[in-house]
N, C-alpha and C. Protein backbone atom coordinates (compact mmCIF):
# COMPACT_ATOMS: atom_id res chain seq x y z
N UNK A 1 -14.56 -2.83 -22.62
CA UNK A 1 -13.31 -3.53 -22.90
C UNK A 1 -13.00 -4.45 -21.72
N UNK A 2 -12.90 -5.75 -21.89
CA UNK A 2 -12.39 -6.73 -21.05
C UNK A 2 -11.02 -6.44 -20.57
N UNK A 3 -10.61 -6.91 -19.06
CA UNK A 3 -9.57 -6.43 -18.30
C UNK A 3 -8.20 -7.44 -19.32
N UNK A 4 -8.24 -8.07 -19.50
CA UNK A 4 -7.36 -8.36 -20.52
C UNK A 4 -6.47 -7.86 -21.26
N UNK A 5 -7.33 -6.92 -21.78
CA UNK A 5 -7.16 -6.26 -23.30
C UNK A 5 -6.60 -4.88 -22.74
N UNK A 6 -7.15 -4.51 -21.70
CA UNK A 6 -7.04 -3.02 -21.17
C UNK A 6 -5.31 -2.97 -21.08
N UNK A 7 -5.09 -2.06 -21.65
CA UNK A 7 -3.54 -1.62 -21.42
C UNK A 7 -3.29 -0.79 -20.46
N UNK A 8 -2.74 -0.51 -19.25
CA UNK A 8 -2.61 0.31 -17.99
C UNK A 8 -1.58 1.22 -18.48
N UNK A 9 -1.78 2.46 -17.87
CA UNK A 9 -0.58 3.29 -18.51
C UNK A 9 0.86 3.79 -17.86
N UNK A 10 1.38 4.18 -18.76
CA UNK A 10 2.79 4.24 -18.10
C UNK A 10 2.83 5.16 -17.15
N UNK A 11 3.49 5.01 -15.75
CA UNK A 11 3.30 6.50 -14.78
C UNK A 11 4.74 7.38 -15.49
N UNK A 12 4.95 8.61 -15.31
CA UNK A 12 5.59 9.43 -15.90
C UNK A 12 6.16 10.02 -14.28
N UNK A 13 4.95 9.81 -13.72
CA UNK A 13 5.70 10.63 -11.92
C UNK A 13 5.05 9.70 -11.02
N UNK A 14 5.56 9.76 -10.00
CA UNK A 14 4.94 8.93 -8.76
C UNK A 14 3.82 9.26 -8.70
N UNK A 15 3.18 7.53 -7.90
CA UNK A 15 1.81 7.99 -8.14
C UNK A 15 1.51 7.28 -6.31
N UNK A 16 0.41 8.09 -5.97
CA UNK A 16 0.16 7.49 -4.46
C UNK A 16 -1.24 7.19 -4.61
N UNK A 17 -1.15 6.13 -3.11
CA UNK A 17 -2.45 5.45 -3.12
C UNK A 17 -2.62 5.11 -1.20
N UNK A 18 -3.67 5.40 -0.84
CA UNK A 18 -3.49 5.44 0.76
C UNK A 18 -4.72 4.57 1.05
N UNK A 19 -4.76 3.47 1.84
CA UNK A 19 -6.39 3.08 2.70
C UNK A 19 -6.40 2.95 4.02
N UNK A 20 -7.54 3.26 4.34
CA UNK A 20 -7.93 2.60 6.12
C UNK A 20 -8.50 1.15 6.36
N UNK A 21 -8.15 0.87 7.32
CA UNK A 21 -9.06 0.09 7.50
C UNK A 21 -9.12 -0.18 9.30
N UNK A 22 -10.43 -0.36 9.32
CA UNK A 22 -10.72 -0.35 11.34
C UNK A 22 -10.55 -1.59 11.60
N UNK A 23 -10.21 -1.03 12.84
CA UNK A 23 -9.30 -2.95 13.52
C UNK A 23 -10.02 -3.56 13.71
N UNK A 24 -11.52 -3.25 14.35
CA UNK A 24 -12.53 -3.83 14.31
C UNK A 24 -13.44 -4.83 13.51
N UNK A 25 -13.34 -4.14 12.12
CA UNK A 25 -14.01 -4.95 10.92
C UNK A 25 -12.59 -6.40 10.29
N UNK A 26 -11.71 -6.15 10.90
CA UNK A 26 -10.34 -6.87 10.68
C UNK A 26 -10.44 -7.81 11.68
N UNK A 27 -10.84 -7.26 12.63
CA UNK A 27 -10.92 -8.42 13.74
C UNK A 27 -12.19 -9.83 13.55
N UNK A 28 -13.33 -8.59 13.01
CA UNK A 28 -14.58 -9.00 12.80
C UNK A 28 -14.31 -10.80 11.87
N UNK A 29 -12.97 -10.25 10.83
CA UNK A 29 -13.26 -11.00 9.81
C UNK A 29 -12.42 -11.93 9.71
N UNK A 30 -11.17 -11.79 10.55
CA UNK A 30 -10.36 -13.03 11.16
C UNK A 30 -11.28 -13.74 11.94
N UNK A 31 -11.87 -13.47 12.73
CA UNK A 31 -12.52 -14.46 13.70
C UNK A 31 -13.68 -15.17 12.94
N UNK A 32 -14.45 -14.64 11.87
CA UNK A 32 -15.92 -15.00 11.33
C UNK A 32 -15.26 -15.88 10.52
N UNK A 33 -14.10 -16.47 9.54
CA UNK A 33 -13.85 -17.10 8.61
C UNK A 33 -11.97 -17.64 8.74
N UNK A 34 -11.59 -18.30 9.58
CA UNK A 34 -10.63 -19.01 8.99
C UNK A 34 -9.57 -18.94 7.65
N UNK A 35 -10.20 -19.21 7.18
CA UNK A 35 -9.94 -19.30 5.39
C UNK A 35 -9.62 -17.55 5.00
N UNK A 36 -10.09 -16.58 5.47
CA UNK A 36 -10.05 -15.37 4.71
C UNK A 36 -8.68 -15.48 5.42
N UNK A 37 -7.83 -15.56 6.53
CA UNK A 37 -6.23 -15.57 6.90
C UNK A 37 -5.91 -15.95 6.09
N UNK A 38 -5.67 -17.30 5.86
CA UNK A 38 -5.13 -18.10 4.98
C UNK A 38 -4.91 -17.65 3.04
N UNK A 39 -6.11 -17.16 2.75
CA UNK A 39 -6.13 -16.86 1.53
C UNK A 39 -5.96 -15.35 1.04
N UNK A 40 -5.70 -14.71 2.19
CA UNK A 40 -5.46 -13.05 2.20
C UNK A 40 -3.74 -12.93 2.45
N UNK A 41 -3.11 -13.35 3.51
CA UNK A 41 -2.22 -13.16 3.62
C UNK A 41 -1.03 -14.51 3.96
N UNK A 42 0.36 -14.23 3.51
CA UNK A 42 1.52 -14.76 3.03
C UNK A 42 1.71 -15.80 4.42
N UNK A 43 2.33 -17.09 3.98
CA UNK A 43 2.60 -17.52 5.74
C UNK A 43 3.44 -16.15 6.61
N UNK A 44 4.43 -15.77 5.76
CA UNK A 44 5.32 -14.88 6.49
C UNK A 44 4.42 -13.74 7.15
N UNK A 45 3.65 -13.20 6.40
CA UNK A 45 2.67 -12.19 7.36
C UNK A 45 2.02 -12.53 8.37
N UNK A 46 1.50 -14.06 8.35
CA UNK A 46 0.83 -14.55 9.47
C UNK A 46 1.40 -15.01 10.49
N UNK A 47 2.74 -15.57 10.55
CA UNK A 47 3.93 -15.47 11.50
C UNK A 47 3.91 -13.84 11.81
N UNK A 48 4.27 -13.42 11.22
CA UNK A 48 4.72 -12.20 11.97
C UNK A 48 3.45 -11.18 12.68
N UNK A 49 2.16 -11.63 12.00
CA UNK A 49 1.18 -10.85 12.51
C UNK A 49 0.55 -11.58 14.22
N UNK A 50 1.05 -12.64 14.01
CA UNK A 50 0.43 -13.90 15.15
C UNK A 50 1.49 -13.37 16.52
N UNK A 51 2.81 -13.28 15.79
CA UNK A 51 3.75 -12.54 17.26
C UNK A 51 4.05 -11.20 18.06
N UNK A 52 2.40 -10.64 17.29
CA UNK A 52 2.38 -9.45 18.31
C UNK A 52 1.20 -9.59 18.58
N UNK A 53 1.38 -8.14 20.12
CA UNK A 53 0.16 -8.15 20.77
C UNK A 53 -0.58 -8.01 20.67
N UNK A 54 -1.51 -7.74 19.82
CA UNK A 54 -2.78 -7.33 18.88
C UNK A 54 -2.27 -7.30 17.48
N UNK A 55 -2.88 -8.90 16.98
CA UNK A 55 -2.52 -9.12 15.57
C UNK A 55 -3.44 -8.80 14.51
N UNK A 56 -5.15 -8.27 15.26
CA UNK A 56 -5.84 -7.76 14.22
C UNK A 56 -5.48 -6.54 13.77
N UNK A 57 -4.30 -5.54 14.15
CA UNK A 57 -3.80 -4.56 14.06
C UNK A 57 -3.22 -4.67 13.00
N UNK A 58 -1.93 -5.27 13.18
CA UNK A 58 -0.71 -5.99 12.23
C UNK A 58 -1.59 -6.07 10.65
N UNK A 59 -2.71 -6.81 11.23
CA UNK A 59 -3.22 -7.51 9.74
C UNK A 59 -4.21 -6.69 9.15
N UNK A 60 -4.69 -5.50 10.02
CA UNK A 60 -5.67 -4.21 9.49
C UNK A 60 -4.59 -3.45 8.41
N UNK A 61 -3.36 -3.47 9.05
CA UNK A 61 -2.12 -2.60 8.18
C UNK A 61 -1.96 -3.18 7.00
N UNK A 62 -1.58 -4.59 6.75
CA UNK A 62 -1.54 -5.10 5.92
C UNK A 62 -2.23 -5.26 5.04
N UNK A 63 -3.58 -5.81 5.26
CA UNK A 63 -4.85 -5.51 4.20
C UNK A 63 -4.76 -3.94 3.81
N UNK A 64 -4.56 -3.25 4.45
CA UNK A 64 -4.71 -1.58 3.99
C UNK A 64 -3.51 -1.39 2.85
N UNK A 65 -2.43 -2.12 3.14
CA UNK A 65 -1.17 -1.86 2.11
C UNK A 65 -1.70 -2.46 1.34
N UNK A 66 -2.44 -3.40 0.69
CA UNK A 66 -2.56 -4.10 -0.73
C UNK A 66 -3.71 -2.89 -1.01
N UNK A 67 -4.31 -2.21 -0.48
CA UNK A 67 -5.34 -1.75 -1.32
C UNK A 67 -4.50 -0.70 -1.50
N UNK A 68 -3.83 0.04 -0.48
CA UNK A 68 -2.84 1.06 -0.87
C UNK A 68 -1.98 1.15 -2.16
N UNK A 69 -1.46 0.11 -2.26
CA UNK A 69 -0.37 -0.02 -3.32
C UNK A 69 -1.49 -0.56 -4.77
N UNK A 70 -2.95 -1.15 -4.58
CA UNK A 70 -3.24 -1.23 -6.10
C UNK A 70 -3.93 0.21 -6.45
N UNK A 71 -4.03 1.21 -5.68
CA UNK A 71 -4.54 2.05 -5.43
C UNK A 71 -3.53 3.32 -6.17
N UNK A 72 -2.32 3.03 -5.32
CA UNK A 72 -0.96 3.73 -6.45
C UNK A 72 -0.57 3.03 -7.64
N UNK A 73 -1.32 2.05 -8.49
CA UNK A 73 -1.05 1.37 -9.38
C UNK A 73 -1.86 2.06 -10.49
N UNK A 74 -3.12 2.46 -9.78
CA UNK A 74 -4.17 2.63 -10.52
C UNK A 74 -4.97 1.79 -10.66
N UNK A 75 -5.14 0.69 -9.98
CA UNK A 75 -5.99 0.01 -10.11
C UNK A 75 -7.01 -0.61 -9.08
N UNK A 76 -7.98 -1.54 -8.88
CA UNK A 76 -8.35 -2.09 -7.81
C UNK A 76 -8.72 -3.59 -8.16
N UNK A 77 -9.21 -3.96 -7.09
CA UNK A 77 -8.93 -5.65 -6.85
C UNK A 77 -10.10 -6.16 -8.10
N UNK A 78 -11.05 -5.32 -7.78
CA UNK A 78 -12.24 -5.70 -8.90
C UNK A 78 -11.99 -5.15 -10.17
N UNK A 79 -10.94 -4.42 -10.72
CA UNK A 79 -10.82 -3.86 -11.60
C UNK A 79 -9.98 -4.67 -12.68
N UNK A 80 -8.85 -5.64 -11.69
CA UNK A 80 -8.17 -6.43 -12.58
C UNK A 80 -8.57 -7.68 -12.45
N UNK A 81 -9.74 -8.41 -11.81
CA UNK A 81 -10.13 -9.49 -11.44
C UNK A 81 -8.96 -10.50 -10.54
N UNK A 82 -8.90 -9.84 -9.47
CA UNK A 82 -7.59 -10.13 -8.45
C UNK A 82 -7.69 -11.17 -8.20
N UNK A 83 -7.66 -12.46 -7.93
CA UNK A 83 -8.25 -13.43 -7.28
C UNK A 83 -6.98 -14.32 -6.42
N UNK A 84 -5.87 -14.00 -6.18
CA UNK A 84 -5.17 -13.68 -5.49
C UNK A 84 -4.51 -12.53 -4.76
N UNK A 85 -5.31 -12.27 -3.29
CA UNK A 85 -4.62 -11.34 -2.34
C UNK A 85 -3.31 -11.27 -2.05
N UNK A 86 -2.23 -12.35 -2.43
CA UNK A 86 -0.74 -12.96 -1.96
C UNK A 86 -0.20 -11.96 -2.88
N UNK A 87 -0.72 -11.69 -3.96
CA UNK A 87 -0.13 -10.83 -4.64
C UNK A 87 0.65 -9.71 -4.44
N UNK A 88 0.33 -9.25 -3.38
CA UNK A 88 1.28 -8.38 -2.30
C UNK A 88 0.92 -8.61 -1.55
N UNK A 89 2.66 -8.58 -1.17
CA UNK A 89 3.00 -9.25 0.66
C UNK A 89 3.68 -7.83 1.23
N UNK A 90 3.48 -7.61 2.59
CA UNK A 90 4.10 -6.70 3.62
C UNK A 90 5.18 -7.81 4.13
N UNK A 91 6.31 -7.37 4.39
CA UNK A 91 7.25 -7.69 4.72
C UNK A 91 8.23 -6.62 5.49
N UNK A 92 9.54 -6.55 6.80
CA UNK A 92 9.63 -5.66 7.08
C UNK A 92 10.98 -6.23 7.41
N UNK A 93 12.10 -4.77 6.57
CA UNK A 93 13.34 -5.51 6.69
C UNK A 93 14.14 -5.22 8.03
N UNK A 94 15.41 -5.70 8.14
CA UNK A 94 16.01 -5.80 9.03
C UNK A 94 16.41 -4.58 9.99
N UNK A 95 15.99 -2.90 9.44
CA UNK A 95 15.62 -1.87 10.29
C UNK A 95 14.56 -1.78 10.53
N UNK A 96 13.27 -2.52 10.59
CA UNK A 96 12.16 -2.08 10.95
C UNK A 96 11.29 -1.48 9.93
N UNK A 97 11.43 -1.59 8.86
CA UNK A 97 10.87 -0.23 7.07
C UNK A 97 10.42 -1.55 7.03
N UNK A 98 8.82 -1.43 6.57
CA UNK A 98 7.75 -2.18 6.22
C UNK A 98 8.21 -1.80 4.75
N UNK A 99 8.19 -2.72 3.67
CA UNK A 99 8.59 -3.24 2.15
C UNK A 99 7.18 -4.03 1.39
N UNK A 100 7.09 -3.64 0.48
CA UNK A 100 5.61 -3.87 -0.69
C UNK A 100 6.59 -5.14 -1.78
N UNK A 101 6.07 -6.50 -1.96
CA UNK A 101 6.94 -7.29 -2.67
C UNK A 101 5.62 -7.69 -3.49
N UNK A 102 5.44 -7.16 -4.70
CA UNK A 102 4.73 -7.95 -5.79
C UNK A 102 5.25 -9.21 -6.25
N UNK A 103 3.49 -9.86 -6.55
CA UNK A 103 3.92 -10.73 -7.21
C UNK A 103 2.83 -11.05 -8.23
N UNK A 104 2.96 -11.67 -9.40
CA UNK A 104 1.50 -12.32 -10.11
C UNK A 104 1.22 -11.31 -10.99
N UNK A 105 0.13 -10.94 -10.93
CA UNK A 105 -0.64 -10.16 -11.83
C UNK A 105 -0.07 -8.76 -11.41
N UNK A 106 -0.44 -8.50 -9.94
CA UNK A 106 0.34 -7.29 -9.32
C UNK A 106 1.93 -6.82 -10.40
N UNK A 107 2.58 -8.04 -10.14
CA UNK A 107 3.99 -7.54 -10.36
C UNK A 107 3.71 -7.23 -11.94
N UNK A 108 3.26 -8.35 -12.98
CA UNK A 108 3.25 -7.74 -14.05
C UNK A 108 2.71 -6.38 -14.64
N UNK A 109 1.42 -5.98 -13.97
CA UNK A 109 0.89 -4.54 -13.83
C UNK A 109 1.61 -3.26 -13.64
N UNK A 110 2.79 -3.34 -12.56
CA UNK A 110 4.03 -2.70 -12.23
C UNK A 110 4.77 -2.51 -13.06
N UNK A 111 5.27 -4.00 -13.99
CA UNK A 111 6.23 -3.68 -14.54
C UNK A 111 5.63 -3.23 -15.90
N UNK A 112 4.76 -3.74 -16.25
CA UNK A 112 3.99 -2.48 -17.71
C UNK A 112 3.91 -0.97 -17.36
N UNK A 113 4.23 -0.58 -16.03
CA UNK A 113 3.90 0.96 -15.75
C UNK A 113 5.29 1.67 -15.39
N UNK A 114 6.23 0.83 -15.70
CA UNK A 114 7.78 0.91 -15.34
C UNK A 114 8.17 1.07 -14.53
N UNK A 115 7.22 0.63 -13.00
CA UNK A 115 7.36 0.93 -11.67
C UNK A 115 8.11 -0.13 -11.10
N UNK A 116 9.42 0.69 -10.41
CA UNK A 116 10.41 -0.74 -10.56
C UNK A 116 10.51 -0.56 -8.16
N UNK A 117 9.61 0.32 -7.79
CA UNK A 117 9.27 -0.19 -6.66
C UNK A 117 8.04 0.84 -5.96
N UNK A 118 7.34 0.08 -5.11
CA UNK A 118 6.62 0.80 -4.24
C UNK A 118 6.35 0.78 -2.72
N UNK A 119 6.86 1.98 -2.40
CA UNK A 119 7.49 2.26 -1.29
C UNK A 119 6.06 2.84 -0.73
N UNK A 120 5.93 1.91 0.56
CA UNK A 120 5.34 1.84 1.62
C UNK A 120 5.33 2.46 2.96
N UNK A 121 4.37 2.79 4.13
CA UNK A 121 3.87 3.47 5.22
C UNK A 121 3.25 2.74 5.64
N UNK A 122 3.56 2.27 7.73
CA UNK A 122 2.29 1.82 7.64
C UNK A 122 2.07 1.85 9.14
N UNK A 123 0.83 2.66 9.73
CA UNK A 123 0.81 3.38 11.08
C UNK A 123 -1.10 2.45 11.02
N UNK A 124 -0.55 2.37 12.97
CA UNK A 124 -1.85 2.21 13.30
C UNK A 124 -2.43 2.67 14.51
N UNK A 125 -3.87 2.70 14.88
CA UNK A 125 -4.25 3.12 16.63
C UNK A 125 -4.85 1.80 17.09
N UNK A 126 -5.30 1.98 18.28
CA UNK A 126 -6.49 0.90 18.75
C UNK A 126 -7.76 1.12 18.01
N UNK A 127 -7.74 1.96 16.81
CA UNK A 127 -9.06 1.62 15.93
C UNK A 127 -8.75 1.70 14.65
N UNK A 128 -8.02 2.12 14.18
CA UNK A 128 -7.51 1.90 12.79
C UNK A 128 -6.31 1.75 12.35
N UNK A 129 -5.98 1.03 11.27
CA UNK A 129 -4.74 1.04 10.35
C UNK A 129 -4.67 1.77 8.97
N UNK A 130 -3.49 2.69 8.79
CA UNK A 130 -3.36 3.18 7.22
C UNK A 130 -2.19 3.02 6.65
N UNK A 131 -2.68 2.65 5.67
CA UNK A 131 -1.37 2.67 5.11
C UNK A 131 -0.81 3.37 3.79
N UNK A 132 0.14 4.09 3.11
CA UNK A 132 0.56 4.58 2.15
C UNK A 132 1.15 4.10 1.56
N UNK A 133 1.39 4.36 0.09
CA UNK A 133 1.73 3.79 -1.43
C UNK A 133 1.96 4.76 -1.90
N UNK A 134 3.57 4.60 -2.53
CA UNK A 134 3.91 5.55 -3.70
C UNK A 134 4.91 4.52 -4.87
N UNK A 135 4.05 4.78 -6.04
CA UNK A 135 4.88 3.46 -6.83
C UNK A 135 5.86 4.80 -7.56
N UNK A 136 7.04 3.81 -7.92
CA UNK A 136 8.20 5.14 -8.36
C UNK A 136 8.70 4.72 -9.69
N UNK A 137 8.77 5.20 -10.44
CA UNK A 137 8.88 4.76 -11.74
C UNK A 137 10.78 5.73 -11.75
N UNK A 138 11.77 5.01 -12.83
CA UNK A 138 13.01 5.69 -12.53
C UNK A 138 13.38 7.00 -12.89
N UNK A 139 12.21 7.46 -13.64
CA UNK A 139 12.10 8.58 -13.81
C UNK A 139 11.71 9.76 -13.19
N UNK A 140 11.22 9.38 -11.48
CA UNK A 140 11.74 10.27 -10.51
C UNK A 140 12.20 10.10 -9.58
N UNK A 141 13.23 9.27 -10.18
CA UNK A 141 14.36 8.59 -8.83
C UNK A 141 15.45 9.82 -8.78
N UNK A 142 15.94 10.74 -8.10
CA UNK A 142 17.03 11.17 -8.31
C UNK A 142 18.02 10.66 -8.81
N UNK A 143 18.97 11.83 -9.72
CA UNK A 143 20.33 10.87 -10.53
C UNK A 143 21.11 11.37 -9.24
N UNK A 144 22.19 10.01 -9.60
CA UNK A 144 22.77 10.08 -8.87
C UNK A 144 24.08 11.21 -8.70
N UNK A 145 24.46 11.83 -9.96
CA UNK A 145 25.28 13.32 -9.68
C UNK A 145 24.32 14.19 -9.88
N UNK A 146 23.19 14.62 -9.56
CA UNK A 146 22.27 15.50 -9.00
C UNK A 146 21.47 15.53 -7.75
N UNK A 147 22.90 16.04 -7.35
CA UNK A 147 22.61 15.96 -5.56
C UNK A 147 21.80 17.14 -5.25
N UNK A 148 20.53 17.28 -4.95
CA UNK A 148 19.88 18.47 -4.27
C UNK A 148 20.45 18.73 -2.69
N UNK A 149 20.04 19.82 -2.66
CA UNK A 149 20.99 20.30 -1.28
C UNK A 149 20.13 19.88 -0.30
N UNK A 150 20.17 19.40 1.00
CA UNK A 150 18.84 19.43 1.93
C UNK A 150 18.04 19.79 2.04
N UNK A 151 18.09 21.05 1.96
CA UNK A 151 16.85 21.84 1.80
C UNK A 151 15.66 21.79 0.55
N UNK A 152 16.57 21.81 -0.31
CA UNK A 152 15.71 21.41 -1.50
C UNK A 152 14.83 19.90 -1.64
N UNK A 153 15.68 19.03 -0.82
CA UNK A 153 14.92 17.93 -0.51
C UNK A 153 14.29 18.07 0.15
N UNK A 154 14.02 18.35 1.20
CA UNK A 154 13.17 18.43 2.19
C UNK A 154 11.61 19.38 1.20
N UNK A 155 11.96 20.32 0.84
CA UNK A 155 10.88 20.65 0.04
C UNK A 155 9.96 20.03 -0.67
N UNK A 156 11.03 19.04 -1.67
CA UNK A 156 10.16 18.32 -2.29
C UNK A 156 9.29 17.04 -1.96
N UNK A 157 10.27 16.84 -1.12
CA UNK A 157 9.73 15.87 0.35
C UNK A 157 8.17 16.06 0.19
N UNK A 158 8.20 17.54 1.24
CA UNK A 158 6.90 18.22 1.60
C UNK A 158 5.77 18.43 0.46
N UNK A 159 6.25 18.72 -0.53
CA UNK A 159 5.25 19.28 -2.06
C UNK A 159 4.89 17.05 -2.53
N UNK A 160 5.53 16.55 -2.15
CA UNK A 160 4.99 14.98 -2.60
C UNK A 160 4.67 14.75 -1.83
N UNK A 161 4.13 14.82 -0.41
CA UNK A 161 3.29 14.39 0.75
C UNK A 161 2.23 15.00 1.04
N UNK A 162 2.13 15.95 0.34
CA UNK A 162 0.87 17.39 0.59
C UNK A 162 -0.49 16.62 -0.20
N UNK A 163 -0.16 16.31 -1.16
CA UNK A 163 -1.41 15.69 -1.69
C UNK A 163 -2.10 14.20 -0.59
N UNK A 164 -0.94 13.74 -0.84
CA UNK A 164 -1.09 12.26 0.60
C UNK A 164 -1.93 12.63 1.39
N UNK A 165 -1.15 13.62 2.15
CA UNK A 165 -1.84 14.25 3.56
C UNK A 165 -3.42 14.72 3.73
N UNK A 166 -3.15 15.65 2.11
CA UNK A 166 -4.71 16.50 2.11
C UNK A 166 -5.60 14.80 1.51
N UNK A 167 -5.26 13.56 1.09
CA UNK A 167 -6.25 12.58 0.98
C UNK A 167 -7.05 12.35 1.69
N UNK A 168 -5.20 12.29 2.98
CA UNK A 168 -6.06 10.84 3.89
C UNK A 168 -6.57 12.05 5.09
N UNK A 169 -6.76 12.88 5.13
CA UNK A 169 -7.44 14.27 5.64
C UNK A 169 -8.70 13.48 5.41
N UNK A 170 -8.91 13.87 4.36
CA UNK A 170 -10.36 13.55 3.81
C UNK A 170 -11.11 12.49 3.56
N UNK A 171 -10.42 11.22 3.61
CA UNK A 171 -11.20 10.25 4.24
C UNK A 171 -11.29 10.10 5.51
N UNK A 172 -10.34 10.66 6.36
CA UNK A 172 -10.68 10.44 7.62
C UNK A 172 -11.78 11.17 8.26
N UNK A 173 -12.38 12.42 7.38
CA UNK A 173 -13.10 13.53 7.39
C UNK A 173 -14.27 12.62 7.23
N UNK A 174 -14.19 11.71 5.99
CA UNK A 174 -15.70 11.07 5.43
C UNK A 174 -16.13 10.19 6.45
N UNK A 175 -14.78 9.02 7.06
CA UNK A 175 -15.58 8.14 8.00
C UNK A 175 -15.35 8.63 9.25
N UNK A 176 -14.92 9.37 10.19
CA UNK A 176 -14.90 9.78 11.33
C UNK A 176 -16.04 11.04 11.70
N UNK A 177 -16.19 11.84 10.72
CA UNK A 177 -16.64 13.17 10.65
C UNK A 177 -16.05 13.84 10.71
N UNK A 178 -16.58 15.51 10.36
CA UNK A 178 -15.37 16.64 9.73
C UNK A 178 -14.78 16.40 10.93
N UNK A 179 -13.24 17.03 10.73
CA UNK A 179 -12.35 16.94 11.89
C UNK A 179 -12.41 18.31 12.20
């Protein structure tokens, strides 16, 4: 079945999606090609990735959030014939919370899955960047007169990060070696 035709399905619960990527091969690939900046990421990312101190960092995170977030979509770049990366932009608002802004094919994909946002993570070292994706559909948004008590949040907190955690465990297991 041609990607066209393929109907993506509706999420019913949050869905997550996490990638790495080494600063190194980021660095590798800003410097080898010009054009892959330009056609990967937003002017606004490249301003903002250019004004820090190590911007192959900035931009390892960023590439990691688009695969992150098509990743919590269910999908991948070759899967929907992506041919725009702009399609999601990292952006980071006025506290410092890095923000996932679809657009294009991305956004329409979202909104067939009733995912009305996806909320973003995004940590790095002097050798890698990761980043996390959870697209949220309103059907596990808390209502708003069903206040869970703290505690109970915090639980569920923990029981929706456990899977995350035990992922990116395990890729870090595959490319680093067992930990």
């Amino acid at each position: 079945m041609d990607s066209e035709n393929r109907q993506e399905p509706a999420f019913q619960t949050a869905a997550v999606g996490v990638d790495i990527v080494p600063i190194a091969s980021m660095a590798a690939a800003l410097k080898r090609s010009r054009a892959f900046k330009r056609n990967t990421f937003t002017e606004d990312e490249i301003i903002y990735c250019e004004a820090r101190p190590h911007p192959e960092q900035s931009y390892a995170a960023r590439f990691a959030a688009r695969e992150a977030v098509l990743k919590a979509l269910g999908i991948g770049f070759l899967d929907m014939g992506l041919h725009n990366l702009q399609d999601i932009s990292v952006r980071i608002d006025e506290k410092g919370r890095p923000h996932a802004d679809l657009f294009g094919r991305v956004k329409e994909i979202a909104e067939a899955q009733n995912v009305t946002e996806v909320a973003i993570s995004l940590s790095h070292t002097a050798d890698v960047a990761v980043a996390n994706a959870v697209a949220i559909t309103p059907s596990v948004r808390p209502k708003q007169n069903e206040q869970e008590s703290p505690e109970e949040e915090m639980l569920q907190d923990f029981k929706a990060a456990r899977p995350l955690l035990d992922e990116l465990e395990a890729q870090l297991a595959a490319q680093f070696g067992k930990m």
